[in-house]
C-alpha atoms as a PDB file:
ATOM      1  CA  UNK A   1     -19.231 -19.057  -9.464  1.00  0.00           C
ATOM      2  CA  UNK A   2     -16.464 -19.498 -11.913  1.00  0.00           C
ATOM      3  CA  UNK A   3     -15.953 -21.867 -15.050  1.00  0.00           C
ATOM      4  CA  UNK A   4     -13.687 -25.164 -14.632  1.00  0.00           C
ATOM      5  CA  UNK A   5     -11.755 -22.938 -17.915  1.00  0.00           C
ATOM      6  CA  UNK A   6     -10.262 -20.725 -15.202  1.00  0.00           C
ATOM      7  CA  UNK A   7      -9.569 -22.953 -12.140  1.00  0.00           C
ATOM      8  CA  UNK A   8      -8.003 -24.786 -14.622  1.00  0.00           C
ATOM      9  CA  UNK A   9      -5.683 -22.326 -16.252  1.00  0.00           C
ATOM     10  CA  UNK A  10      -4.871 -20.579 -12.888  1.00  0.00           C
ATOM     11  CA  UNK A  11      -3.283 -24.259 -11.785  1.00  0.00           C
ATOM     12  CA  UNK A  12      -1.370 -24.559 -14.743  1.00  0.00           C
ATOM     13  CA  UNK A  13      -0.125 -20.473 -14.643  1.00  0.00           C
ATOM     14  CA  UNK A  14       0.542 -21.799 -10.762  1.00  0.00           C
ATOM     15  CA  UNK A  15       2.759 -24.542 -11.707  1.00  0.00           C
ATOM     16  CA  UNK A  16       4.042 -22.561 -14.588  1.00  0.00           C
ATOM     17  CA  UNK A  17       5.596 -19.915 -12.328  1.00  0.00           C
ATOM     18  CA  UNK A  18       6.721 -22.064  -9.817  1.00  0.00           C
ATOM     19  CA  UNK A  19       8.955 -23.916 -12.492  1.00  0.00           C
ATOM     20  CA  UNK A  20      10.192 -21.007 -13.732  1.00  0.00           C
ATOM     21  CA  UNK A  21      11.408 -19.450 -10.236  1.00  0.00           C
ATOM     22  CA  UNK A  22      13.343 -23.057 -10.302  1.00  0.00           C
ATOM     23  CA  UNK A  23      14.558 -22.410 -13.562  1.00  0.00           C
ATOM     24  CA  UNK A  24      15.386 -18.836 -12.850  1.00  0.00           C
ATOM     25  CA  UNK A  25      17.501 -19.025  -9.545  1.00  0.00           C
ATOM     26  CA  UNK A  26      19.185 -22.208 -11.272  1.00  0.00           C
ATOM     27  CA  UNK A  27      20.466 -20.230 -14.243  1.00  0.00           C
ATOM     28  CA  UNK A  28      21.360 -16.357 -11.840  1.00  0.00           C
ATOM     29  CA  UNK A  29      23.411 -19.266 -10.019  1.00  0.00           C
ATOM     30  CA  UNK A  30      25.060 -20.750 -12.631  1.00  0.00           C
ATOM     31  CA  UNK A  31      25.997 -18.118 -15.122  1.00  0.00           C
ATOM     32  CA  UNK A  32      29.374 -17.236 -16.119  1.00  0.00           C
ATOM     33  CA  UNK A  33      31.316 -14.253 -17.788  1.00  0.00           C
ATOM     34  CA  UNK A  34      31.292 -10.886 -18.654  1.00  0.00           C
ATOM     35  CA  UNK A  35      27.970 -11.031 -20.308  1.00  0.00           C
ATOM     36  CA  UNK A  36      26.249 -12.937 -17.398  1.00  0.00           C
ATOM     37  CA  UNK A  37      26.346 -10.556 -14.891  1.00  0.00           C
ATOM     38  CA  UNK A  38      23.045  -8.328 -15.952  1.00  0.00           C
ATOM     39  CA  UNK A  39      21.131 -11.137 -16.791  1.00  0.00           C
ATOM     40  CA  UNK A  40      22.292 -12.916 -13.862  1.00  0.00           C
ATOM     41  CA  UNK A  41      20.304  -9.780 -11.817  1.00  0.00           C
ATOM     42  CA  UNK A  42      17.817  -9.541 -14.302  1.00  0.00           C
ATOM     43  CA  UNK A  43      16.858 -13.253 -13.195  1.00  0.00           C
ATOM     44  CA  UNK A  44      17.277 -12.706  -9.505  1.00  0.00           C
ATOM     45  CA  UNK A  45      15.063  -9.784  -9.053  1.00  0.00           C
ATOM     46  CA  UNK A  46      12.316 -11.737 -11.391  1.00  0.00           C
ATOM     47  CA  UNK A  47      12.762 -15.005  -9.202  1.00  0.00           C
ATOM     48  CA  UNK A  48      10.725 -12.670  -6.354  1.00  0.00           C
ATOM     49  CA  UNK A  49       8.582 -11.365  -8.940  1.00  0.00           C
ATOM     50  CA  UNK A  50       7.410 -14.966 -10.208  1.00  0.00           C
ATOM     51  CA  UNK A  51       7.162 -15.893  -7.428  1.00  0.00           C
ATOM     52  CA  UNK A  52       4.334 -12.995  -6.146  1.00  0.00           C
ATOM     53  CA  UNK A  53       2.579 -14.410  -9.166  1.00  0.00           C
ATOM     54  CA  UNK A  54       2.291 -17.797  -7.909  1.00  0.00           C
ATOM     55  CA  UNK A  55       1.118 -16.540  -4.332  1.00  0.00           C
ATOM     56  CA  UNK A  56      -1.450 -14.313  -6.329  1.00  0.00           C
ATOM     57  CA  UNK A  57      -2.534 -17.071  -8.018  1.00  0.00           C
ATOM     58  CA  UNK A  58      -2.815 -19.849  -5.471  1.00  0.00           C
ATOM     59  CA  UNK A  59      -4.569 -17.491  -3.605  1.00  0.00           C
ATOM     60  CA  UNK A  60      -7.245 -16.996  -5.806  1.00  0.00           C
ATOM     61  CA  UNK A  61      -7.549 -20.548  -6.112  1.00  0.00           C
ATOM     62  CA  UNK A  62      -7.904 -20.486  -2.839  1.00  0.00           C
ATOM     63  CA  UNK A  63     -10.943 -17.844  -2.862  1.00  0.00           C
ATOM     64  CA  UNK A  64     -12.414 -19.942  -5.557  1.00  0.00           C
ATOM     65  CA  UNK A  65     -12.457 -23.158  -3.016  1.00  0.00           C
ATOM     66  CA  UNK A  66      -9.977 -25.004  -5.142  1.00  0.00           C
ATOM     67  CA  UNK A  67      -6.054 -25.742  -3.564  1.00  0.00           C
ATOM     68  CA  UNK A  68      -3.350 -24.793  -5.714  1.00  0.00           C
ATOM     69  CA  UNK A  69      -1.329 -28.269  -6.562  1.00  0.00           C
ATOM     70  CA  UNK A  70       1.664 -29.797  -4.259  1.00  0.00           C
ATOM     71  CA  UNK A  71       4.584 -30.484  -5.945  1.00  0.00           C
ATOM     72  CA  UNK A  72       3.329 -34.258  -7.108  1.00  0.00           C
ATOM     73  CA  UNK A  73       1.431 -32.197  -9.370  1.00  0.00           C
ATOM     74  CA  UNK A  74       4.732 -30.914 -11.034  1.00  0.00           C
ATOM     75  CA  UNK A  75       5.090 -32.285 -14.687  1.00  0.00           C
ATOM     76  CA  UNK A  76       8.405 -30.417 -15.982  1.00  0.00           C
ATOM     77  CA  UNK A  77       7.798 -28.624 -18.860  1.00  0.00           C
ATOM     78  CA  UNK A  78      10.398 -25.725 -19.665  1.00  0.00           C
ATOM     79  CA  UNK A  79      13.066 -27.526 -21.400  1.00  0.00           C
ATOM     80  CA  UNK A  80      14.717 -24.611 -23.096  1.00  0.00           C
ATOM     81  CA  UNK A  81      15.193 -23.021 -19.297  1.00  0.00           C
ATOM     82  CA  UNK A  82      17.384 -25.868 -18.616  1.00  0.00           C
ATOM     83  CA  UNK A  83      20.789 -24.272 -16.995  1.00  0.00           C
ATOM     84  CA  UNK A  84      23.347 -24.618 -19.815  1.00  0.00           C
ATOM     85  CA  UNK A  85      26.328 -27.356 -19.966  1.00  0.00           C
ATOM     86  CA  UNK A  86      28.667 -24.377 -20.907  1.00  0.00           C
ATOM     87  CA  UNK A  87      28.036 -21.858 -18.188  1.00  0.00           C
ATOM     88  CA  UNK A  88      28.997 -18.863 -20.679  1.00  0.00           C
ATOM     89  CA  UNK A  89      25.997 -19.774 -22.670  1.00  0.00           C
ATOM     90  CA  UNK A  90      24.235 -16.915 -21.473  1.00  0.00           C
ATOM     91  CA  UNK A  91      22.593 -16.172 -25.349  1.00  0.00           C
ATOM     92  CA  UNK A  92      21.032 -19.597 -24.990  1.00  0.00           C
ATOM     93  CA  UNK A  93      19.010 -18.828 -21.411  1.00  0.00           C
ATOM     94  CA  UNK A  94      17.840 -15.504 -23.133  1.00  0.00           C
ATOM     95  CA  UNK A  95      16.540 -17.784 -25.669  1.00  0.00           C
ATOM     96  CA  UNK A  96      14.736 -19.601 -23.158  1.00  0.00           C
ATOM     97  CA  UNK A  97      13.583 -17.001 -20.710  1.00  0.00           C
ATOM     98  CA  UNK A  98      11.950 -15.344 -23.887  1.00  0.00           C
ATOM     99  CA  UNK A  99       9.957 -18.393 -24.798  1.00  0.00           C
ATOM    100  CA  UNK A 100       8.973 -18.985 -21.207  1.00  0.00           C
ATOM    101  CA  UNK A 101       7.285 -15.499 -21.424  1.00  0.00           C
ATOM    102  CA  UNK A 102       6.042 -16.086 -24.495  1.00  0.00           C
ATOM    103  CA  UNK A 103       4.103 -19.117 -22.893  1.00  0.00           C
ATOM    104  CA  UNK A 104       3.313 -16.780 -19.784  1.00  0.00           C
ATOM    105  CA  UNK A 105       1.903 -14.388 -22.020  1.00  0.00           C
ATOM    106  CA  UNK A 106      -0.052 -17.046 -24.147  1.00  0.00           C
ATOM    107  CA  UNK A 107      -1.870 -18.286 -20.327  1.00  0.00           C
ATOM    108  CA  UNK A 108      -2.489 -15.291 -18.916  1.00  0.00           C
ATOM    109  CA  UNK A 109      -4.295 -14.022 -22.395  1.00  0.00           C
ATOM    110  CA  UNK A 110      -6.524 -17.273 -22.013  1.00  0.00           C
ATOM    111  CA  UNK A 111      -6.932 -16.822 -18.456  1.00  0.00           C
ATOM    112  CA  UNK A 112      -8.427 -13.160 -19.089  1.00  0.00           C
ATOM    113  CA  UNK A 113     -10.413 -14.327 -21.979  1.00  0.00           C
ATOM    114  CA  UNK A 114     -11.804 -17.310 -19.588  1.00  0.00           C
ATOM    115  CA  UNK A 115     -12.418 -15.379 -16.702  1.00  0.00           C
ATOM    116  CA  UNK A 116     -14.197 -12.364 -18.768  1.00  0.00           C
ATOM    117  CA  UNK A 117     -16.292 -14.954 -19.754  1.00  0.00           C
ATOM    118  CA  UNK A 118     -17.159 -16.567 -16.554  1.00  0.00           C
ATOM    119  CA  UNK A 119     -18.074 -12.962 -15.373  1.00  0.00           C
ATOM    120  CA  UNK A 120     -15.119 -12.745 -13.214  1.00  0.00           C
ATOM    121  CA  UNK A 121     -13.629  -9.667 -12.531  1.00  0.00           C
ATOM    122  CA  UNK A 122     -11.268 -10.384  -9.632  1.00  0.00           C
ATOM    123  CA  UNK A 123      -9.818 -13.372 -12.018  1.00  0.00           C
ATOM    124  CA  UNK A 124      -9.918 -10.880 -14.880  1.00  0.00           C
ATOM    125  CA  UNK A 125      -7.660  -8.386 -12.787  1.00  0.00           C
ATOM    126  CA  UNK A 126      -5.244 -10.690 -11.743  1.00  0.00           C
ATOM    127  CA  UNK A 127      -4.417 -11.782 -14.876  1.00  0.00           C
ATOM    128  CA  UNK A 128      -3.933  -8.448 -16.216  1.00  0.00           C
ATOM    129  CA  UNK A 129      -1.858  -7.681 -13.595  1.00  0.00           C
ATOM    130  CA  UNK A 130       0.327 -10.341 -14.156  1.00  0.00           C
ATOM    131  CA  UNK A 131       0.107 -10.173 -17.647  1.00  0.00           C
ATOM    132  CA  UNK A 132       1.634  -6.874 -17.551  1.00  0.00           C
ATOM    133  CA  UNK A 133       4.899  -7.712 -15.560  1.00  0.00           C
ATOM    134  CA  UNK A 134       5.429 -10.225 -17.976  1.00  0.00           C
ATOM    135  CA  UNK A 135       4.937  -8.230 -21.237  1.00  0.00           C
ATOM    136  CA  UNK A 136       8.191  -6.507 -19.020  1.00  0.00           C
ATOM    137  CA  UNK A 137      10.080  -9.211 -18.213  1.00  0.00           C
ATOM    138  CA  UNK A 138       9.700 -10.059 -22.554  1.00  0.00           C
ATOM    139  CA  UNK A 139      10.580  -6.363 -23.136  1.00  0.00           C
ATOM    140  CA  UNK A 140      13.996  -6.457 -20.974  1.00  0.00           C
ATOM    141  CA  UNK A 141      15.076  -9.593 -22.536  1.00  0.00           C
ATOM    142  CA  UNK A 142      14.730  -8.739 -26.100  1.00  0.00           C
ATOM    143  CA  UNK A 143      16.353  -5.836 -25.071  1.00  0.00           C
ATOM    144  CA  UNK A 144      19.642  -8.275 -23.738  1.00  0.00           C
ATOM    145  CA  UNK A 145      19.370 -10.354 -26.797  1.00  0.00           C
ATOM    146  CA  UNK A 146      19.572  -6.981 -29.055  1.00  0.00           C
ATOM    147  CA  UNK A 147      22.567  -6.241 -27.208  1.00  0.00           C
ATOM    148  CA  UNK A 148      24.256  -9.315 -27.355  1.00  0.00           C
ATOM    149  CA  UNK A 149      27.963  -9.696 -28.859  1.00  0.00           C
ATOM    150  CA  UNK A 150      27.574 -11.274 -32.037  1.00  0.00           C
ATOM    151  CA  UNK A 151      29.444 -14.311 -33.363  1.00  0.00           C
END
């Protein structure tokens, strides 16, 4: 059987990734510009991508007898994701995708470190998994903030 500590954190990675495929197809939507249109597609393609992590993780809820949440368990949370009033602001949803995975990365590590200690491997390898697309998903947009124009 597995700890509370990981049940736990897979609901919140769960809700996590579900708020940032809403925050991610808001912004590809919204952006405007030259500079928007790789990040735009950047967002889009990780939209799918978050959102395999939240099937991979409600279904190991499942597995573990728990349900993942419904949405009345949504508590908003990524503030700096927020789609921008000036829709040319695309430095500003770097910003914010870059501290979203920073808070991915921050769960999964505690998720791995809770499920190696509740002697659960299949936990374990799903957060490694994930943890590794969104090391990736840092990587690409440090990579866009390198690149963009400065003031």
């Amino acid at each position: 059987m597995t700890s509370d500590d990981v049940t736990d954190l897979l609901t919140e990675a769960y809700i996590d990734e579900l708020e940032t495929v809403m925050n991610y197809l808001t912004n590809a939507i919204v952006l405007d510009g030259v500079h928007a249109e790789e990040v735009k597609a950047s967002l889009e393609a990780d939209v799918d991508e978050e959102l395999e992590h939240a099937r991979l993780l409600g279904n190991r809820l499942k597995q573990l007898d728990r349900s993942p949440p419904g949405s009345e368990s949504f508590e908003a949370s990524q503030s700096s994701l927020q789609p921008p009033e000036d829709t040319t602001d695309v430095e500003s949803v770097i910003d914010g995708v870059l501290e979203a995975e920073e808070d991915a990365l921050e769960t999964y590590r505690s998720l791995l470190e809770a499920a190696e200690d509740a002697n659960d491997p299949i936990t374990e390898d799903v957060a490694v998994t994930i943890l590794a697309d969104e090391e990736a998903h840092r990587t690409q947009f440090r990579g866009f903030k390198k690149e963009f124009p400065r003031d």
